[in-house]
C-alpha atoms as a PDB file:
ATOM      1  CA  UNK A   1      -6.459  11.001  44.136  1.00  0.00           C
ATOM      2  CA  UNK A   2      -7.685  12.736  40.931  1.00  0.00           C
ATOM      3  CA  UNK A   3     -10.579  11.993  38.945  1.00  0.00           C
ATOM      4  CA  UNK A   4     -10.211   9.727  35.999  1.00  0.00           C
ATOM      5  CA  UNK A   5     -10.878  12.068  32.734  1.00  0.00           C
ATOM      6  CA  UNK A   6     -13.215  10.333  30.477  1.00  0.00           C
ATOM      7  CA  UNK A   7     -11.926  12.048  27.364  1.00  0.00           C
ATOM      8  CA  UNK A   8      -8.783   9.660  27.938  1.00  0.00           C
ATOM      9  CA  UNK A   9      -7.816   6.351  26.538  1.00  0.00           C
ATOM     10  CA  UNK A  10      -6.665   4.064  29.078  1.00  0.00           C
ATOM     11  CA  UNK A  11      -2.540   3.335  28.387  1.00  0.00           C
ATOM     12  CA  UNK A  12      -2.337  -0.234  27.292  1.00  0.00           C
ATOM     13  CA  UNK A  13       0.978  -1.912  27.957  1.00  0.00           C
ATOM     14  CA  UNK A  14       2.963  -3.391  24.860  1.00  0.00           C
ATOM     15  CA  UNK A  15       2.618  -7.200  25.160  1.00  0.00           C
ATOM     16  CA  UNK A  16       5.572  -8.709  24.595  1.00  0.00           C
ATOM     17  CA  UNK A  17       6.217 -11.574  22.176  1.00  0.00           C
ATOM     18  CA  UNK A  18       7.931 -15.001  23.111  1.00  0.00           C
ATOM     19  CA  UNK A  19      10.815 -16.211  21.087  1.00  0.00           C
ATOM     20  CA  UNK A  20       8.712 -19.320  20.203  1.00  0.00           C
ATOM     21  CA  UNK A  21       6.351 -16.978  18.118  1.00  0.00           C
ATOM     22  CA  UNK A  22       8.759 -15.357  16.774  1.00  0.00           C
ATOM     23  CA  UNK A  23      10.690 -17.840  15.436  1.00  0.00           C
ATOM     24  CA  UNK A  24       7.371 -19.904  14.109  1.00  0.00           C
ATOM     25  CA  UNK A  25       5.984 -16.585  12.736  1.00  0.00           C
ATOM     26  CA  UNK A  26       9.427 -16.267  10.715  1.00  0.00           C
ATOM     27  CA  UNK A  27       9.550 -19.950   9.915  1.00  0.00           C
ATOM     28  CA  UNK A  28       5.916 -19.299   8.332  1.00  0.00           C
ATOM     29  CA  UNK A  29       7.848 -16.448   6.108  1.00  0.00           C
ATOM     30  CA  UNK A  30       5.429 -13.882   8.297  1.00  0.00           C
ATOM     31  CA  UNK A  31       8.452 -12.128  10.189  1.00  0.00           C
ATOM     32  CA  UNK A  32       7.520  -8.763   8.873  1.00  0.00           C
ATOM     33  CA  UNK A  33       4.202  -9.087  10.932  1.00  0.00           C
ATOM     34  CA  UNK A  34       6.395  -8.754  14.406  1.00  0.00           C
ATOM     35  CA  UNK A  35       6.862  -5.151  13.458  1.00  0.00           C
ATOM     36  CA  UNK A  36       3.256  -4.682  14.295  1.00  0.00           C
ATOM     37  CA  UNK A  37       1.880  -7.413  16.039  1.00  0.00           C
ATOM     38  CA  UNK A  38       2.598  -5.829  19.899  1.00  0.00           C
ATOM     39  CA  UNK A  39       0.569  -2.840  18.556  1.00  0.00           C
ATOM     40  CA  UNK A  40      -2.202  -5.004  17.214  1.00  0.00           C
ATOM     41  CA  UNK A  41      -2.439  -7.333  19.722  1.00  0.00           C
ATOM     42  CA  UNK A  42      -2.406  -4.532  22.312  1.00  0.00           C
ATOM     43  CA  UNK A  43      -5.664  -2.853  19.771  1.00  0.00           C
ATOM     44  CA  UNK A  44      -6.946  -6.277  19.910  1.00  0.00           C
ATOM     45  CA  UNK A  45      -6.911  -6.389  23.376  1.00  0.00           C
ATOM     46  CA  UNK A  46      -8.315  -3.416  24.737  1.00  0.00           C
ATOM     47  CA  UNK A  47     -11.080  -3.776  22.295  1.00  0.00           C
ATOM     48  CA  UNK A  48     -11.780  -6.911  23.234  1.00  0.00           C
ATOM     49  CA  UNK A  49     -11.685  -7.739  19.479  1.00  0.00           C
ATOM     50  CA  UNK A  50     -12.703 -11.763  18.675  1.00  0.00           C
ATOM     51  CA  UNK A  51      -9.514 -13.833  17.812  1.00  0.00           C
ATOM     52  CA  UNK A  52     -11.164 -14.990  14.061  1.00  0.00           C
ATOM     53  CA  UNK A  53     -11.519 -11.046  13.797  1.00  0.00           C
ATOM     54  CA  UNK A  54      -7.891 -10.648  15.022  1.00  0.00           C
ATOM     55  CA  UNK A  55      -6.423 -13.211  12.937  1.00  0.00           C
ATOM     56  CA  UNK A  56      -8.227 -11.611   9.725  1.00  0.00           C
ATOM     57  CA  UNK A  57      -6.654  -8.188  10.883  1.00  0.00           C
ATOM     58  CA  UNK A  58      -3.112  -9.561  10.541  1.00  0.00           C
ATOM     59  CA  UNK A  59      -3.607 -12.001   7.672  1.00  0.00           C
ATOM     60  CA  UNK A  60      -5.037  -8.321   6.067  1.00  0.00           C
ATOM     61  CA  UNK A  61      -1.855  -6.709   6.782  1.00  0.00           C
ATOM     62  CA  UNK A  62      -0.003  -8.943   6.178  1.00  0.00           C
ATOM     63  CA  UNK A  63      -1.621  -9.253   2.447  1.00  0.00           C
ATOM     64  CA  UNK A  64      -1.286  -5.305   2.102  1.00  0.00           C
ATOM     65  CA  UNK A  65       2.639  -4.995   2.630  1.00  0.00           C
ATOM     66  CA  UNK A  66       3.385  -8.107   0.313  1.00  0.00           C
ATOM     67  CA  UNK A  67       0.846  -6.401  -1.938  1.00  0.00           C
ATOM     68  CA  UNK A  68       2.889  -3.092  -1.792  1.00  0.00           C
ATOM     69  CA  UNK A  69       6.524  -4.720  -2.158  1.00  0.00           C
ATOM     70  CA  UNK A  70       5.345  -6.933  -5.121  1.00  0.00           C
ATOM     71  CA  UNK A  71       4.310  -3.447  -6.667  1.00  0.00           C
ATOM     72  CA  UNK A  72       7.791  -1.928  -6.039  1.00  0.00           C
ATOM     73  CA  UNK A  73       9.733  -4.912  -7.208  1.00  0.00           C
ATOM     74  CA  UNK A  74       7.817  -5.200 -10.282  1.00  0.00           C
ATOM     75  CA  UNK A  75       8.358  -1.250 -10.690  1.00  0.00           C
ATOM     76  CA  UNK A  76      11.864  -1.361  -9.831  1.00  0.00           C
ATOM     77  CA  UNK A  77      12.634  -4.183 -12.197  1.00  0.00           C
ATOM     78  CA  UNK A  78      10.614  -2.223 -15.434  1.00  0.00           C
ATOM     79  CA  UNK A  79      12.660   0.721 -14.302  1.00  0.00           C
ATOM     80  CA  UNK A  80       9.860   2.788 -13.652  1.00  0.00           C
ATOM     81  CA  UNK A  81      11.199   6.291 -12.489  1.00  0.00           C
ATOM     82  CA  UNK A  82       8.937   6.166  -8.921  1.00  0.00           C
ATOM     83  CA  UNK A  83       8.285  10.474  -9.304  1.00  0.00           C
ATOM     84  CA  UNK A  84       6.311   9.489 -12.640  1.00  0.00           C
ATOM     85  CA  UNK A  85       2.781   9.170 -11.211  1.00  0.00           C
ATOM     86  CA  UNK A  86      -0.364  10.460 -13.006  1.00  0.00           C
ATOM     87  CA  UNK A  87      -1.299  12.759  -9.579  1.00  0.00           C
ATOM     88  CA  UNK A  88       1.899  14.454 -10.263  1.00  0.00           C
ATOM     89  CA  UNK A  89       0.659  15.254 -14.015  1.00  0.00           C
ATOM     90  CA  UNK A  90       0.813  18.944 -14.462  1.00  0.00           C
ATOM     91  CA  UNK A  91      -2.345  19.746 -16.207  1.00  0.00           C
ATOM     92  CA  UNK A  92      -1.693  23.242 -16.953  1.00  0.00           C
ATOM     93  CA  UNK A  93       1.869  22.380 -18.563  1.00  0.00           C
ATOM     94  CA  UNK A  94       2.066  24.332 -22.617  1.00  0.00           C
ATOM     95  CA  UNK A  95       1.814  20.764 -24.450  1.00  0.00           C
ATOM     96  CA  UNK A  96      -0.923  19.836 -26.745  1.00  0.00           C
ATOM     97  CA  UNK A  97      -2.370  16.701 -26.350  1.00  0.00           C
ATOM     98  CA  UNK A  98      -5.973  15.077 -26.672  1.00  0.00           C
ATOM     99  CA  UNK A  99      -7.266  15.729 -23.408  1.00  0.00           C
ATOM    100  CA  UNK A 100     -10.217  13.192 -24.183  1.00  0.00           C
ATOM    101  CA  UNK A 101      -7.396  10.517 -24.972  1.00  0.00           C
ATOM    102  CA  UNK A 102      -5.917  11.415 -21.817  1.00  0.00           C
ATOM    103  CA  UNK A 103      -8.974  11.305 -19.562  1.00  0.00           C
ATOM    104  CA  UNK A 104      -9.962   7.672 -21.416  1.00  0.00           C
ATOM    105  CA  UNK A 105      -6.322   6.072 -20.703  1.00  0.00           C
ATOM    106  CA  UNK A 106      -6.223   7.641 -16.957  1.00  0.00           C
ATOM    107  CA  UNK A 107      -9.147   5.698 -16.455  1.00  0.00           C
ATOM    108  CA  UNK A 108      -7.717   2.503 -17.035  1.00  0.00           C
ATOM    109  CA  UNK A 109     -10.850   0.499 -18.222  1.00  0.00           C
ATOM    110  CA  UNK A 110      -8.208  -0.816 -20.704  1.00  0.00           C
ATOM    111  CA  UNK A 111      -6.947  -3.090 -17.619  1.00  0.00           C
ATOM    112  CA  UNK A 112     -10.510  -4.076 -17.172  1.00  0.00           C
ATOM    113  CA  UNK A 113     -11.216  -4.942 -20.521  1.00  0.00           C
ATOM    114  CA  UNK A 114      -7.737  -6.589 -21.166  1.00  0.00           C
ATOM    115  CA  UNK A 115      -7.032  -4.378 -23.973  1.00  0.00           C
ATOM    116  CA  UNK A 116      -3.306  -3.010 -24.253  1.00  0.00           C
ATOM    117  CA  UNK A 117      -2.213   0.389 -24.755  1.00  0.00           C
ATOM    118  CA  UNK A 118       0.863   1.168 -26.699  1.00  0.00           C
ATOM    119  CA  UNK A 119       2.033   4.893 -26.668  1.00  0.00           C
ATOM    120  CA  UNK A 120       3.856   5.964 -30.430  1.00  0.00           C
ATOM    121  CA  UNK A 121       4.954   8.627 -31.356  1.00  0.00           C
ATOM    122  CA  UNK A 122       8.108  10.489 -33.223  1.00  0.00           C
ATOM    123  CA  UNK A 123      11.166  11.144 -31.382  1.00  0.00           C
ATOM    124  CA  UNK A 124      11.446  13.702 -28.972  1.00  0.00           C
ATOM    125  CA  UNK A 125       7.734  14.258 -27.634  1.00  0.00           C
ATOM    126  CA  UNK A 126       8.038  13.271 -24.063  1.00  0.00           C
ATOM    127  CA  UNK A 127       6.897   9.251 -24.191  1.00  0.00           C
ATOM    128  CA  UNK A 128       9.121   8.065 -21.866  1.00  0.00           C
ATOM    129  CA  UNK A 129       8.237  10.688 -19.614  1.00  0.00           C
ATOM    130  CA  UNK A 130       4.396   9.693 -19.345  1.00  0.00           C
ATOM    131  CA  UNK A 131       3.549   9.110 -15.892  1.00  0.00           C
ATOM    132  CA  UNK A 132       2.563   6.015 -14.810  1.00  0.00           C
ATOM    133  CA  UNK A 133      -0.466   4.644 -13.055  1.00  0.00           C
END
């Protein structure tokens, strides 16, 4: 017999979900959770994490990927080209612009203060090719 290391997580075994769940959890349009639940429940369990603190865990994922595909829908039906994202802004590109401007819309205290920002400008100059947030 060898002697347990105590650097090592102890293996926890997938728990398997009934049919009954599964079908209620789909019937409650929360299907998408079965992709992780044998994972969480398996967390929750060796963890020994308190069902109320359990249930918040999934409700919280749960929140995040409907969160995340509302984003992309909405971005998918403005046509929003996805590689247009401010952290992909090239700051040493040769184009003048007013860096302060800039640095004030990137912020996006306009959201916050539920002004609007419309971006003019003559033809030709690269609008459509702003990055979004």
């Amino acid at each position: 017999m060898s002697p347990a290391r105590p650097d090592a997580t102890p293996a926890v075994k997938p728990i398997e979900i009934s049919a009954d769940l599964k079908v209620l959890m789909r019937r409650l349009k929360l299907g998408q959770l079965l992709d992780t639940l044998p994972e969480r429940l398996a967390l929750a369990r060796s963890i020994r994490l308190p069902h109320h603190d359990f249930l918040e865990m999934l409700l919280a994922d749960e929140v995040t990927r409907r969160d995340r595909k509302s984003a992309q829908l909405r971005a998918k039906a403005a046509r929003l080209d996805p590689q247009m994202q401010l952290q992909a802004w090239d700051d040493t590109a040769a184009v003048s612009y007013d860096r302060q401007l800039w640095a004030e819309l990137t912020s996006l205290r306009f959201l916050a203060d539920a002004y609007n920002v419309l971006i003019m400008g003559p033809v030709g100059v690269g609008k459509r090719s702003w990055p979004t947030p």
